[in-house]
PDB file of N, CA and C in Angstrom:
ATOM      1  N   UNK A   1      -4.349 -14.592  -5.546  1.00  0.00           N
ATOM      2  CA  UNK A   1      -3.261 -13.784  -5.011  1.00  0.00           C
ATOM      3  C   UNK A   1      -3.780 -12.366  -4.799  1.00  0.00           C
ATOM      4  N   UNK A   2      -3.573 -11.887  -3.688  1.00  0.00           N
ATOM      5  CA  UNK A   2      -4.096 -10.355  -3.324  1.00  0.00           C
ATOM      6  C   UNK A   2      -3.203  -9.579  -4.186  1.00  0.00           C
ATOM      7  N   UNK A   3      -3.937  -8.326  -4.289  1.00  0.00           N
ATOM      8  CA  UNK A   3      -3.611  -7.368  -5.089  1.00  0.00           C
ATOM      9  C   UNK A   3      -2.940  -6.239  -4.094  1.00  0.00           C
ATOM     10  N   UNK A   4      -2.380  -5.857  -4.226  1.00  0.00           N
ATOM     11  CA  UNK A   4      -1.362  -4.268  -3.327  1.00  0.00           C
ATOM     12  C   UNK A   4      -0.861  -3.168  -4.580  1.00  0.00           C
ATOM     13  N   UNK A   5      -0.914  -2.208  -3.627  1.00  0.00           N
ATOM     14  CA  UNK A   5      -0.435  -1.234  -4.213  1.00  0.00           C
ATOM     15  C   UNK A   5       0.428  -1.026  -3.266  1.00  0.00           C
ATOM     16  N   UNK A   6       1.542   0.253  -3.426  1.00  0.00           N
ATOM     17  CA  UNK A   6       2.421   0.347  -2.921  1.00  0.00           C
ATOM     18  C   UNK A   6       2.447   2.024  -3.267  1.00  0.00           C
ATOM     19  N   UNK A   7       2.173   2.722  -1.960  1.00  0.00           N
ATOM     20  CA  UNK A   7       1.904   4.297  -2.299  1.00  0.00           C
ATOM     21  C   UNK A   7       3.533   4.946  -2.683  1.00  0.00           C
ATOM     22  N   UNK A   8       3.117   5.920  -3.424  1.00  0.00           N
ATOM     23  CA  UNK A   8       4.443   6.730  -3.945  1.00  0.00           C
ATOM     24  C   UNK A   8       5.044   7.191  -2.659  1.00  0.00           C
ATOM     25  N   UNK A   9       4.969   7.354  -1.285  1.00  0.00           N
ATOM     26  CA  UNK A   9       5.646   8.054  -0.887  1.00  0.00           C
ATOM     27  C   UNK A   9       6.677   6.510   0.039  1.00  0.00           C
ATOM     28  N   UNK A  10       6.618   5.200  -0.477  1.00  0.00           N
ATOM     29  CA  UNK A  10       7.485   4.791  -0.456  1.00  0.00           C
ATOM     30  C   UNK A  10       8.414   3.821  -1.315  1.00  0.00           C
ATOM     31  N   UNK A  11       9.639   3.893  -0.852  1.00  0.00           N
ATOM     32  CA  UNK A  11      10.528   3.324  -2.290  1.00  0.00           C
ATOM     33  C   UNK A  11      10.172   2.193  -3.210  1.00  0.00           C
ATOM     34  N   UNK A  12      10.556   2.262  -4.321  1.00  0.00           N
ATOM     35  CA  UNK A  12       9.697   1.166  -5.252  1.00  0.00           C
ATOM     36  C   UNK A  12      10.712  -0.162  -5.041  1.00  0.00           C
ATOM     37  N   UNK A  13      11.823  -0.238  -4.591  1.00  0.00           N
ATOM     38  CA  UNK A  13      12.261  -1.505  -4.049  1.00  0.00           C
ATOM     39  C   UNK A  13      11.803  -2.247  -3.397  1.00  0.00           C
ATOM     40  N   UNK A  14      11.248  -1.425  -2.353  1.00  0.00           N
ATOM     41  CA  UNK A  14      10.017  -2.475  -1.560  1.00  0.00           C
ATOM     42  C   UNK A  14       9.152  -3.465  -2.792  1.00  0.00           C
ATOM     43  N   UNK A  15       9.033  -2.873  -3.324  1.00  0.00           N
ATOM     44  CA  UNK A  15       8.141  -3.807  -4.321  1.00  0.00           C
ATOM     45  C   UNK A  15       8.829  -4.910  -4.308  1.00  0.00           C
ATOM     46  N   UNK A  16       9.989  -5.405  -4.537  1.00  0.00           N
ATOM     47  CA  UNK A  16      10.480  -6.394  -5.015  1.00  0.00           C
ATOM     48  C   UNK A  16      11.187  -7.621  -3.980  1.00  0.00           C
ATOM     49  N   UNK A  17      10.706  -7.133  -2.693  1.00  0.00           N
ATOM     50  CA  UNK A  17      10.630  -7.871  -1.185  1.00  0.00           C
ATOM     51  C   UNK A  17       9.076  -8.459  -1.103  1.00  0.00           C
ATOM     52  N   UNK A  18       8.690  -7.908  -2.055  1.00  0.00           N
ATOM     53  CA  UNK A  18       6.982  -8.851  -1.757  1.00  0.00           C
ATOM     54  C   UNK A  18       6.109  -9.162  -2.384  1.00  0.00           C
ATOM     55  N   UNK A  19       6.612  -9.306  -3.873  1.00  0.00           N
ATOM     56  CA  UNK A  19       6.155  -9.829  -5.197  1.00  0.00           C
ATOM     57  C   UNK A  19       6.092 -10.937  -5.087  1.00  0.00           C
ATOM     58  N   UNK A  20       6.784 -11.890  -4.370  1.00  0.00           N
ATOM     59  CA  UNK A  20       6.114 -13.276  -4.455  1.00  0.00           C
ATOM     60  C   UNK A  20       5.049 -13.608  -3.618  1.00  0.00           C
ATOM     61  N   UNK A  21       4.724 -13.013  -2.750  1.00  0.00           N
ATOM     62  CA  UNK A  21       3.357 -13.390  -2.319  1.00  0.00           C
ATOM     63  C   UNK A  21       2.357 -12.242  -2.455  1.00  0.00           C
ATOM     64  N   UNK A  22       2.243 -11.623  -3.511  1.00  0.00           N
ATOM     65  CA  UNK A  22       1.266 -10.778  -3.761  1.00  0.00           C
ATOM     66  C   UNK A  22       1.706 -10.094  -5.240  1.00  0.00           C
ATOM     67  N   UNK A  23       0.395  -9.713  -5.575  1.00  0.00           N
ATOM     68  CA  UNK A  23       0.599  -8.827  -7.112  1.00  0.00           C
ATOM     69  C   UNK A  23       0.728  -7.667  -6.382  1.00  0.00           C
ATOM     70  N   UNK A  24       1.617  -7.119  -7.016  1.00  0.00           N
ATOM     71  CA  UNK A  24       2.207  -5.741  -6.183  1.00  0.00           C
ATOM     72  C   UNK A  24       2.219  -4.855  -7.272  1.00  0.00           C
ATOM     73  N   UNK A  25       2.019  -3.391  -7.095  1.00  0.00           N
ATOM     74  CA  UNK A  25       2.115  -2.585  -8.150  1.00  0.00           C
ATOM     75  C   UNK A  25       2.532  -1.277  -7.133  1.00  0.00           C
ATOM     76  N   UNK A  26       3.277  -0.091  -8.160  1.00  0.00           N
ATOM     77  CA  UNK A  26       3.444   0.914  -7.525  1.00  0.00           C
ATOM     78  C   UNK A  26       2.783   2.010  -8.254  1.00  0.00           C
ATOM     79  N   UNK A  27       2.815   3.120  -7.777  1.00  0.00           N
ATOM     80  CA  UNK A  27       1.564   4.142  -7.984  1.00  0.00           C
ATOM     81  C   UNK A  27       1.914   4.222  -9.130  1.00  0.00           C
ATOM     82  N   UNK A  28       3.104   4.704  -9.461  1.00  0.00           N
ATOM     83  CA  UNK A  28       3.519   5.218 -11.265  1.00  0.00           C
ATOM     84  C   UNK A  28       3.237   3.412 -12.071  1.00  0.00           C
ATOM     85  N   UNK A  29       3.801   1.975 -11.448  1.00  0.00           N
ATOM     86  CA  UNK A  29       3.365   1.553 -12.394  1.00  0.00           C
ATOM     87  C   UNK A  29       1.817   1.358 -12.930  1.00  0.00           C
ATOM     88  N   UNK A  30       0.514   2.117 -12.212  1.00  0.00           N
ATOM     89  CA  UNK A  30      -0.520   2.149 -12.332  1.00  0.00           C
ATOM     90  C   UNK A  30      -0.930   3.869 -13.776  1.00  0.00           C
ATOM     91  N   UNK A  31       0.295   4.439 -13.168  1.00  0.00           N
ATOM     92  CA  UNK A  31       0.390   6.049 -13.832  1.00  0.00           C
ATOM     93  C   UNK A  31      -0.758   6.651 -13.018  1.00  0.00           C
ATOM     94  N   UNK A  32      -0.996   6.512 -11.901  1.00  0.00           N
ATOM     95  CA  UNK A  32      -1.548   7.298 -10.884  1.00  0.00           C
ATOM     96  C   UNK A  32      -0.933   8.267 -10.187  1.00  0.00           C
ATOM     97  N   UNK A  33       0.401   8.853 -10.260  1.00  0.00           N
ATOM     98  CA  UNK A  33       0.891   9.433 -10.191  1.00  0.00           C
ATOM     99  C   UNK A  33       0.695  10.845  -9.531  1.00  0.00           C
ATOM    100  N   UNK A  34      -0.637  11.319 -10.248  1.00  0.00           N
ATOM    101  CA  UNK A  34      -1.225  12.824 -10.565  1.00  0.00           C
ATOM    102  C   UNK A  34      -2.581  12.217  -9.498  1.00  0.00           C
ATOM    103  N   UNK A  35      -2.920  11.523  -9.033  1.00  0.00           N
ATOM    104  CA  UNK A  35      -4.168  11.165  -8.508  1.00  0.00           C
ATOM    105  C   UNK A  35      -4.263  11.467  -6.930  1.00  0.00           C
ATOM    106  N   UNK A  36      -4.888  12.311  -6.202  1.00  0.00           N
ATOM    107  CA  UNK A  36      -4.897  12.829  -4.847  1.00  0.00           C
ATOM    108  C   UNK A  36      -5.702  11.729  -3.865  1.00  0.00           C
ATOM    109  N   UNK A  37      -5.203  11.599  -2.811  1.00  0.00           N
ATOM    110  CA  UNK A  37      -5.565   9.688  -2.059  1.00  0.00           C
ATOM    111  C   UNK A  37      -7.356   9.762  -2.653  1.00  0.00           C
ATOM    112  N   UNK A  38      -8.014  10.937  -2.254  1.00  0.00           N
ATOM    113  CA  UNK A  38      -9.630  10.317  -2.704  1.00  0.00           C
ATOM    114  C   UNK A  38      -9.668   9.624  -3.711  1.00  0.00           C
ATOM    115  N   UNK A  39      -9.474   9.934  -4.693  1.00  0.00           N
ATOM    116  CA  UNK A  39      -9.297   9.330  -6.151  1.00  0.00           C
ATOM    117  C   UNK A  39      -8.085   8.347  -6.352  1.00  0.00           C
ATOM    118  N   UNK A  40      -7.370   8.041  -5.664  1.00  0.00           N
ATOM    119  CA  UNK A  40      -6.378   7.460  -5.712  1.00  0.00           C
ATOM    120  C   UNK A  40      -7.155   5.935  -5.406  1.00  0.00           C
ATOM    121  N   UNK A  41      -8.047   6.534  -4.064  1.00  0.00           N
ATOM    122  CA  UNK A  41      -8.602   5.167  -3.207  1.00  0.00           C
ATOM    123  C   UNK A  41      -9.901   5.131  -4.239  1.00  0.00           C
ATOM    124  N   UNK A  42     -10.711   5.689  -4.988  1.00  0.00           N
ATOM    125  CA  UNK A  42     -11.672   5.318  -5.782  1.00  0.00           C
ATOM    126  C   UNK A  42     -10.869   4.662  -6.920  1.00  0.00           C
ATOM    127  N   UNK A  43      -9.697   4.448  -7.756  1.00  0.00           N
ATOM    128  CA  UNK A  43      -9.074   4.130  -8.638  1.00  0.00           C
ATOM    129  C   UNK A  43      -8.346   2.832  -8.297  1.00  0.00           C
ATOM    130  N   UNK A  44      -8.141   2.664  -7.013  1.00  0.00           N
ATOM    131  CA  UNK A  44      -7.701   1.344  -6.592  1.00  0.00           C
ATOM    132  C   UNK A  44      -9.795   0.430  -6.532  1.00  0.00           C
ATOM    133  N   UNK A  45     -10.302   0.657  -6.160  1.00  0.00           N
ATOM    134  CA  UNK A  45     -11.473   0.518  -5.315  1.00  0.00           C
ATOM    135  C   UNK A  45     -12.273   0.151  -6.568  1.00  0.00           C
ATOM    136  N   UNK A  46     -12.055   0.653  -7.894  1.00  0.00           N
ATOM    137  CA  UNK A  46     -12.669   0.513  -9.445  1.00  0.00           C
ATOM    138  C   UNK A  46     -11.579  -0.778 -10.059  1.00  0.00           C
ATOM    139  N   UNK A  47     -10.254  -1.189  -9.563  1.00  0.00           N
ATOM    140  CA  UNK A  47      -9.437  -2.103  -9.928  1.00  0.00           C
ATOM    141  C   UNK A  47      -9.196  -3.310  -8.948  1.00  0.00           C
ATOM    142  N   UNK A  48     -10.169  -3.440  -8.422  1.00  0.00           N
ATOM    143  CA  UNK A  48     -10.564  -4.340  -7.056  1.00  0.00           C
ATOM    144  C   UNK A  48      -8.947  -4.617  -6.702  1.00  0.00           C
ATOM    145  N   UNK A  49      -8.300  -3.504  -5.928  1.00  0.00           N
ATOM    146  CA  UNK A  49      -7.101  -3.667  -5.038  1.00  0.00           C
ATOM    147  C   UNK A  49      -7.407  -3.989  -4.031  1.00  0.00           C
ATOM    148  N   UNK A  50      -6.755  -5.274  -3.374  1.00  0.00           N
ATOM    149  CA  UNK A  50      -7.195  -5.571  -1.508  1.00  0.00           C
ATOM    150  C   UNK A  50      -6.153  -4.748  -0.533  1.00  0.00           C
ATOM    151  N   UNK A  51      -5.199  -3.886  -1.104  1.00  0.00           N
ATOM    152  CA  UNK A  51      -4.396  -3.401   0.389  1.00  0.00           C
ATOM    153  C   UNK A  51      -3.696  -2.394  -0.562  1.00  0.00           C
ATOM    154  N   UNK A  52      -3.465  -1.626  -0.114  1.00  0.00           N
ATOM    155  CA  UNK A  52      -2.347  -0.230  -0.026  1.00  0.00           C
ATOM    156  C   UNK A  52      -1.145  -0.064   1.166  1.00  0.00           C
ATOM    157  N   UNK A  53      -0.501   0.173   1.122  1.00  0.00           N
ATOM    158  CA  UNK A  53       0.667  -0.069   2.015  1.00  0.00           C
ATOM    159  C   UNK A  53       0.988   0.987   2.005  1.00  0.00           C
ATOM    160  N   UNK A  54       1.726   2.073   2.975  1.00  0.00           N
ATOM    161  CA  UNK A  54       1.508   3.371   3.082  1.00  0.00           C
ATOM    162  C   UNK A  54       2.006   3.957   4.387  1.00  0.00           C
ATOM    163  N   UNK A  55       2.925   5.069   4.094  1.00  0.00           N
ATOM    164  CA  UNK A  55       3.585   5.592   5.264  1.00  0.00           C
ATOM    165  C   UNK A  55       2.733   6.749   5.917  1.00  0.00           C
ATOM    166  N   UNK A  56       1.591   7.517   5.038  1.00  0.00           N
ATOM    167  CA  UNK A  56       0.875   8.334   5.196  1.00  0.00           C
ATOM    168  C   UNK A  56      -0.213   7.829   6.225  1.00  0.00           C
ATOM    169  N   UNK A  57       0.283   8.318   8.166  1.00  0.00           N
ATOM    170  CA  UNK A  57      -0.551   8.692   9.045  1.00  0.00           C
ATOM    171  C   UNK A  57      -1.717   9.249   9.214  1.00  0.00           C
ATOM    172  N   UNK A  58      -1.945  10.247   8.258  1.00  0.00           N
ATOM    173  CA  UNK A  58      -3.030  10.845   8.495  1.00  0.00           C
ATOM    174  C   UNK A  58      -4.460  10.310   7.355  1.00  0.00           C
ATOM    175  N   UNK A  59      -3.842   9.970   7.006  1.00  0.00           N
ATOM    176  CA  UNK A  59      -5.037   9.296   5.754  1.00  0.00           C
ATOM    177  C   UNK A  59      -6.240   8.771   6.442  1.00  0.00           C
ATOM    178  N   UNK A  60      -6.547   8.517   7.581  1.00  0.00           N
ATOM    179  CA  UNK A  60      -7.689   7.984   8.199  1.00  0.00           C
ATOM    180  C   UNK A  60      -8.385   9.254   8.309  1.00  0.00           C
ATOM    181  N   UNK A  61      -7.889  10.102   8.777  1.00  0.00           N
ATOM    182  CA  UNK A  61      -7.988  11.793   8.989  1.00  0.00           C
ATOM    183  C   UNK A  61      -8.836  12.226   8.053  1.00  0.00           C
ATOM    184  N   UNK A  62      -7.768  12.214   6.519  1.00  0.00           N
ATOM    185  CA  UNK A  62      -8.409  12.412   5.392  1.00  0.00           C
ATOM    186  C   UNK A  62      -9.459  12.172   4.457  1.00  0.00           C
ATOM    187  N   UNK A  63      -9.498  10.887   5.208  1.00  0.00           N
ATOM    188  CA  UNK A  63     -10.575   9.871   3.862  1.00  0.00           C
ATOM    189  C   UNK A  63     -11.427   9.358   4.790  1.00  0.00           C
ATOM    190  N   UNK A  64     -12.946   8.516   4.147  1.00  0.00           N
ATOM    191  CA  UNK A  64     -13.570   7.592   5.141  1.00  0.00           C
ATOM    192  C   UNK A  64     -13.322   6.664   4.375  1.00  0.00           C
ATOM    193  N   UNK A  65     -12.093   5.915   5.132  1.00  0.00           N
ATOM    194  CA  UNK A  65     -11.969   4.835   4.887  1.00  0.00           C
ATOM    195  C   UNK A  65     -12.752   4.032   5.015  1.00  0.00           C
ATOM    196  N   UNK A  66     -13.725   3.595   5.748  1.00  0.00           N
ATOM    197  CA  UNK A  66     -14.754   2.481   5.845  1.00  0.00           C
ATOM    198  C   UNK A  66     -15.623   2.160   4.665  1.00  0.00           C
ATOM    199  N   UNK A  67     -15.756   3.572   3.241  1.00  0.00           N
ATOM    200  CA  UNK A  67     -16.785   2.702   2.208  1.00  0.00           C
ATOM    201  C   UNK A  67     -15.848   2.316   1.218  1.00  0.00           C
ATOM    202  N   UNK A  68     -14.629   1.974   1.386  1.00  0.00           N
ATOM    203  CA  UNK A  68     -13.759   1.387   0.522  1.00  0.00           C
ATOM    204  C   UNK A  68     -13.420  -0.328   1.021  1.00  0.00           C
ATOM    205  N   UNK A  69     -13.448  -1.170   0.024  1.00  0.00           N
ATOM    206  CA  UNK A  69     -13.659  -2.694   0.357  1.00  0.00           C
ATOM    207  C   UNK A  69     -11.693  -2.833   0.031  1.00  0.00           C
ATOM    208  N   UNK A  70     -10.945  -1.839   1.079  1.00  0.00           N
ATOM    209  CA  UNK A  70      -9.379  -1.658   1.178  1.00  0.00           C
ATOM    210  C   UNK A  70      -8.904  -1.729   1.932  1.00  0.00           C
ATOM    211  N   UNK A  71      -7.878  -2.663   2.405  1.00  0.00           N
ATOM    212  CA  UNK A  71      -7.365  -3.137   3.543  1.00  0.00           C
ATOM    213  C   UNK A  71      -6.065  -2.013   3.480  1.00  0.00           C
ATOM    214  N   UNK A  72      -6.213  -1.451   5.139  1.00  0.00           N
ATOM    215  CA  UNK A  72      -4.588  -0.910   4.813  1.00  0.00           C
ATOM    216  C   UNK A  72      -3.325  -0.893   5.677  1.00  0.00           C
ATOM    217  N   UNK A  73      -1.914  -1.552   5.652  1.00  0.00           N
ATOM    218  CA  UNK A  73      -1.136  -1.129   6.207  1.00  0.00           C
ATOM    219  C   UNK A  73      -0.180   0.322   6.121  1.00  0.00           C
ATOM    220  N   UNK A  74      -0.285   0.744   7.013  1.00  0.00           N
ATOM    221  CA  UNK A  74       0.769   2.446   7.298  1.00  0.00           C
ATOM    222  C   UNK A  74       1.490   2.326   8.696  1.00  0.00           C
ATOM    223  N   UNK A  75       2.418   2.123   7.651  1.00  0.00           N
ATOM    224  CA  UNK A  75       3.813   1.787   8.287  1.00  0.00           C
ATOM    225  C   UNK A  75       3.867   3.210   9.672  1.00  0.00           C
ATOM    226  N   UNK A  76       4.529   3.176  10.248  1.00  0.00           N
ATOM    227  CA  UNK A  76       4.826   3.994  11.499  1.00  0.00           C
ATOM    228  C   UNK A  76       6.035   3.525  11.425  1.00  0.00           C
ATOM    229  N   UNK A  77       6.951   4.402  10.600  1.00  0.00           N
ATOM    230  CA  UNK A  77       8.563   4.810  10.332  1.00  0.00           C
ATOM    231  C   UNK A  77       9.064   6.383  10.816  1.00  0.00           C
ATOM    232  N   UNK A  78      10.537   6.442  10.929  1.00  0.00           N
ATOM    233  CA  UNK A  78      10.201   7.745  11.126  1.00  0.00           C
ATOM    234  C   UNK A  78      10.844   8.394   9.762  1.00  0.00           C
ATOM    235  N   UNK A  79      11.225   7.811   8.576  1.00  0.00           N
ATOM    236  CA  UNK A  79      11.616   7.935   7.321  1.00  0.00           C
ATOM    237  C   UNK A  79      10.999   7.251   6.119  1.00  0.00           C
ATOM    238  N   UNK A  80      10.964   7.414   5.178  1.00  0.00           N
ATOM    239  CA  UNK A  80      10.690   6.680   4.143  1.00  0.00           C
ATOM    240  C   UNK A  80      12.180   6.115   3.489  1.00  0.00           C
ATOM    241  N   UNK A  81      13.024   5.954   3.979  1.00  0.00           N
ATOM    242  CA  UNK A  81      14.329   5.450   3.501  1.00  0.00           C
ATOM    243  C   UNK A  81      14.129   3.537   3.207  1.00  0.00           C
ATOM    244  N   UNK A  82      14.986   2.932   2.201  1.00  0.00           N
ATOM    245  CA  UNK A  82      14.549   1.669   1.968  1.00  0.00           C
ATOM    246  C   UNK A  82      15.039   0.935   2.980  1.00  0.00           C
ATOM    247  N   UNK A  83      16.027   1.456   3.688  1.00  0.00           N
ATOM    248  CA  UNK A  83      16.853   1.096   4.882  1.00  0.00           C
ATOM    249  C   UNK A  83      16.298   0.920   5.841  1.00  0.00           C
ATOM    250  N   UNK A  84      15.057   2.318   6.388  1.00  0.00           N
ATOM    251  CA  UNK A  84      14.532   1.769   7.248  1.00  0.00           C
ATOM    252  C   UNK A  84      13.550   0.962   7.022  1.00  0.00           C
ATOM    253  N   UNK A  85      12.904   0.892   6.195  1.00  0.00           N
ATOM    254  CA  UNK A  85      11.386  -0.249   6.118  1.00  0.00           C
ATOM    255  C   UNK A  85      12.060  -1.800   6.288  1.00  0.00           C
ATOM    256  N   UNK A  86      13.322  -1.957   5.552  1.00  0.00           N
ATOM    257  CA  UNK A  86      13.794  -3.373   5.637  1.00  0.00           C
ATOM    258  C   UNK A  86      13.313  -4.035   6.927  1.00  0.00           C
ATOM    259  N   UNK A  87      14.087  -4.326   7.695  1.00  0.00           N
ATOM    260  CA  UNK A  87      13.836  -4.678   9.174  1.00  0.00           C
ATOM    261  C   UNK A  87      11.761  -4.863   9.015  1.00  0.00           C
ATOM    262  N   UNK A  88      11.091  -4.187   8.870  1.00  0.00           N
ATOM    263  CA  UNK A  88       9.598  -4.278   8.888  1.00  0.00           C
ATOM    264  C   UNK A  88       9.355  -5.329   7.514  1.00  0.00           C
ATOM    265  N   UNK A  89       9.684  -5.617   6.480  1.00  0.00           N
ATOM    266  CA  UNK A  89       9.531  -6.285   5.448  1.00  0.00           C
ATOM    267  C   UNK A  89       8.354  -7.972   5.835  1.00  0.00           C
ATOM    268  N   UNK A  90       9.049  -8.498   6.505  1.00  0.00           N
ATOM    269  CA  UNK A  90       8.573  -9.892   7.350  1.00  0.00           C
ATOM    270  C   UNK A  90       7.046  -9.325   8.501  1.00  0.00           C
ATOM    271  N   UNK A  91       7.389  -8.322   8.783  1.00  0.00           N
ATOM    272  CA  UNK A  91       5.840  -7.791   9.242  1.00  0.00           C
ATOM    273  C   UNK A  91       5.300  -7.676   8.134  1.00  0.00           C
ATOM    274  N   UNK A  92       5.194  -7.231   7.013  1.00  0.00           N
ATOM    275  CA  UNK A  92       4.420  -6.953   6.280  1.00  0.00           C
ATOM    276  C   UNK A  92       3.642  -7.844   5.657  1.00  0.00           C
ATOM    277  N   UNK A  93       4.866  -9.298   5.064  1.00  0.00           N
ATOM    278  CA  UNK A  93       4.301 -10.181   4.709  1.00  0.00           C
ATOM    279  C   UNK A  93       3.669 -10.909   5.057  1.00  0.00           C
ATOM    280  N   UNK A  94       3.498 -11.298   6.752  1.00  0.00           N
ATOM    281  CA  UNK A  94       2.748 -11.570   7.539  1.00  0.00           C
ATOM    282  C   UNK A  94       1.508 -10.969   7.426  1.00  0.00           C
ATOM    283  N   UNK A  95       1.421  -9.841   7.707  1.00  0.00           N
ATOM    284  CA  UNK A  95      -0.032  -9.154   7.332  1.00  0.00           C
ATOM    285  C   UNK A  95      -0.889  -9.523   6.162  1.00  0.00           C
ATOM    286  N   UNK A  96      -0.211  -9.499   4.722  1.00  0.00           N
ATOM    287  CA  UNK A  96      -0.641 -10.090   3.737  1.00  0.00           C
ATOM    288  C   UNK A  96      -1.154 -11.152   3.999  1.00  0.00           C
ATOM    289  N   UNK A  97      -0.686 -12.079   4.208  1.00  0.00           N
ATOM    290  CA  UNK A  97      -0.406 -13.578   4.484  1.00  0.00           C
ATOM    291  C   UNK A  97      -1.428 -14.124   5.619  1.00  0.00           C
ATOM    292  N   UNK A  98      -1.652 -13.596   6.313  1.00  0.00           N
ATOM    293  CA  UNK A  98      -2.787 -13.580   7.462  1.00  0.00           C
ATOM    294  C   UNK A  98      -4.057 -13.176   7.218  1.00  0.00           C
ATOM    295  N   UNK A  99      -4.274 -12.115   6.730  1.00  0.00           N
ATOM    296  CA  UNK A  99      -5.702 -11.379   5.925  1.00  0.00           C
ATOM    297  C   UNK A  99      -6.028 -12.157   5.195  1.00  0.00           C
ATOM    298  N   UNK A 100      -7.323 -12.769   5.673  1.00  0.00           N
ATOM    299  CA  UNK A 100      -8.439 -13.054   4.296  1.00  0.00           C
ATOM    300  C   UNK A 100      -9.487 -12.073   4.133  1.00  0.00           C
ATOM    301  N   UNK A 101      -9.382 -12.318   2.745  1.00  0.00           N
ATOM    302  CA  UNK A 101     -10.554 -11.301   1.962  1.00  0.00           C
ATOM    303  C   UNK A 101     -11.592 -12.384   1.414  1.00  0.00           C
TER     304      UNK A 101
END
């Protein structure tokens, strides 16, 4: 079963739309909390996480993503509300669900 994280900047309900097909965790239940994405993505990357899920656009910007063995979806919402991600939920799991690692 793939491993996910689920970044703080979206609601931790989501978690519980996609726990059955994946070990899902959210940043605080890791207590990563205090951890800035570099270290965030070396701390997933040291806990062999396969995906991060993530509303944060610019993170490609930020990071080189390419020496991390981290798959990532970032959502393109124009809120972080749980309301709006719903409707996207079934995309997501698809993505999971499709990716082999």
């Amino acid at each position: 079963m793939k491993k996910v994280l689920l970044d703080e900047n979206l609601p931790v309900k989501l978690k519980y739309r996609l726990q059955d097909i994946c070990k899902i965790y959210t940043v605080r239940d890791r207590e990563w909390n205090a951890l800035e994405n570099g270290d965030l993505l070396k701390a997933m990357a040291d806990e062999d996480f396969d995906y991060l899920i993530t509303s944060d656009k610019n993170l490609r910007y930020q990071q080189n993503l390419d020496k991390y063995e981290i798959s990532f979806i970032v959502l393109d919402i124009p809120n972080n509300k749980y309301e709006t991600i719903l409707p996207f939920v079934n995309e997501i799991n698809t993505a999971l669900v499709q990716k082999k690692l």
